[in-house]
Protein backbone atom coordinates (compact mmCIF):
# COMPACT_ATOMS: atom_id res chain seq x y z
CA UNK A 1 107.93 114.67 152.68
CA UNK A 2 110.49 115.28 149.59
CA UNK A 3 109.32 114.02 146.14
CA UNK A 4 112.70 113.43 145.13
CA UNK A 5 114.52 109.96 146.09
CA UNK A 6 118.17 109.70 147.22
CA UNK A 7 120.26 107.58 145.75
CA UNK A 8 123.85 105.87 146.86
CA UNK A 9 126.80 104.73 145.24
CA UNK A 10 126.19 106.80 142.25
CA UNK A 11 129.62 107.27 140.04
CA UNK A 12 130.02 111.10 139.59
CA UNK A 13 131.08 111.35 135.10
CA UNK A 14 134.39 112.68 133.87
CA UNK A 15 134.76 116.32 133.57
CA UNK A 16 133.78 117.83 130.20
CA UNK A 17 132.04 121.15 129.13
CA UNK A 18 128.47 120.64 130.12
CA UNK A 19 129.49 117.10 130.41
CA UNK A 20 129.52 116.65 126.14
CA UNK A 21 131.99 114.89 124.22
CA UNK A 22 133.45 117.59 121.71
CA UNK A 23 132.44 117.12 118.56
CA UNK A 24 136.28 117.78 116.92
CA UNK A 25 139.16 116.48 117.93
CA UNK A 26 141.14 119.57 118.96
CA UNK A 27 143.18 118.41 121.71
CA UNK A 28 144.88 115.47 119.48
CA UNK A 29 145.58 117.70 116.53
CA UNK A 30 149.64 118.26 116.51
CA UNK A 31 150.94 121.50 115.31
CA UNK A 32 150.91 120.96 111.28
CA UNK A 33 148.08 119.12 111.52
CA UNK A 34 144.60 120.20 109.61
CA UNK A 35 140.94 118.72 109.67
CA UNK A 36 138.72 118.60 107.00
CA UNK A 37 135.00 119.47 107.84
CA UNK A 38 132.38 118.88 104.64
CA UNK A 39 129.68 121.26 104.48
CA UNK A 40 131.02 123.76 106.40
CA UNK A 41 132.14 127.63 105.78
CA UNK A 42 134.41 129.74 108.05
CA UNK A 43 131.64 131.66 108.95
CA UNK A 44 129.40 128.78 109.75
CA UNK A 45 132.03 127.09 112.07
CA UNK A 46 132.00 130.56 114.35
CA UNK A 47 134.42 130.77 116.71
CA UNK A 48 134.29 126.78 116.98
CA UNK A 49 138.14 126.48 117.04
CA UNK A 50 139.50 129.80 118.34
CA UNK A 51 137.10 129.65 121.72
CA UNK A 52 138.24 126.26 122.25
CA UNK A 53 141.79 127.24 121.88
CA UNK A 54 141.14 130.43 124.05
CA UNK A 55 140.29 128.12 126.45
CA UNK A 56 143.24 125.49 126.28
CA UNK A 57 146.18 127.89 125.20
CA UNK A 58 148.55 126.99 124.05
CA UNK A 59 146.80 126.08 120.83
CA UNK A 60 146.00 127.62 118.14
CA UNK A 61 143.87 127.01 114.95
CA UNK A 62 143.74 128.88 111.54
CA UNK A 63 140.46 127.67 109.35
CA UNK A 64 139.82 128.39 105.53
CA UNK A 65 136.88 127.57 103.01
CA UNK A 66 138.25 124.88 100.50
CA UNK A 67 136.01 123.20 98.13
CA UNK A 68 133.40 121.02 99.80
CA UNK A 69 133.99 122.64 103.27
CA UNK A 70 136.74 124.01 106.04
CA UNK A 71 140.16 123.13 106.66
CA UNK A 72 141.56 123.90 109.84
CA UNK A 73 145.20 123.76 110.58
CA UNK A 74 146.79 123.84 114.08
CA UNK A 75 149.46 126.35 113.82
CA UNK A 76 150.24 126.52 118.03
């Protein structure tokens, strides 16, 4: 006998990496647009916004440290 219990009718969730909610909002950013996040550097961010963009071309992102934290533009 199994110790695991079936179960019916179960609704399967909405496709997502890993099924998270991204943290930015990368996909509604229009070209021209830029995001402000406080606290951050370039460096810290990683590749945050180019491996999402790698991933859903054709956008593309360019970040830079301001004062207080990263601005990133999307330039594609």
């Amino acid at each position: 006998m199994t110790e695991f219990k079936i179960e019916k009718s179960i609704s399967i969730p909405p496709t997502g990496v890993g099924g998270r909610v991204g943290k930015y909002p990368w996909a509604e950013m229009e070209v021209g647009d830029s995001l402000f996040i406080p606290g951050k550097t370039v460096y810290s961010m990683g590749s945050t916004p180019s491996g999402w963009a790698a991933r859903h071309p054709p956008y593309k992102f360019l970040c830079r440290t301001v004062d207080g934290g990263v601005r990133v533009w999307r330039i594609a």
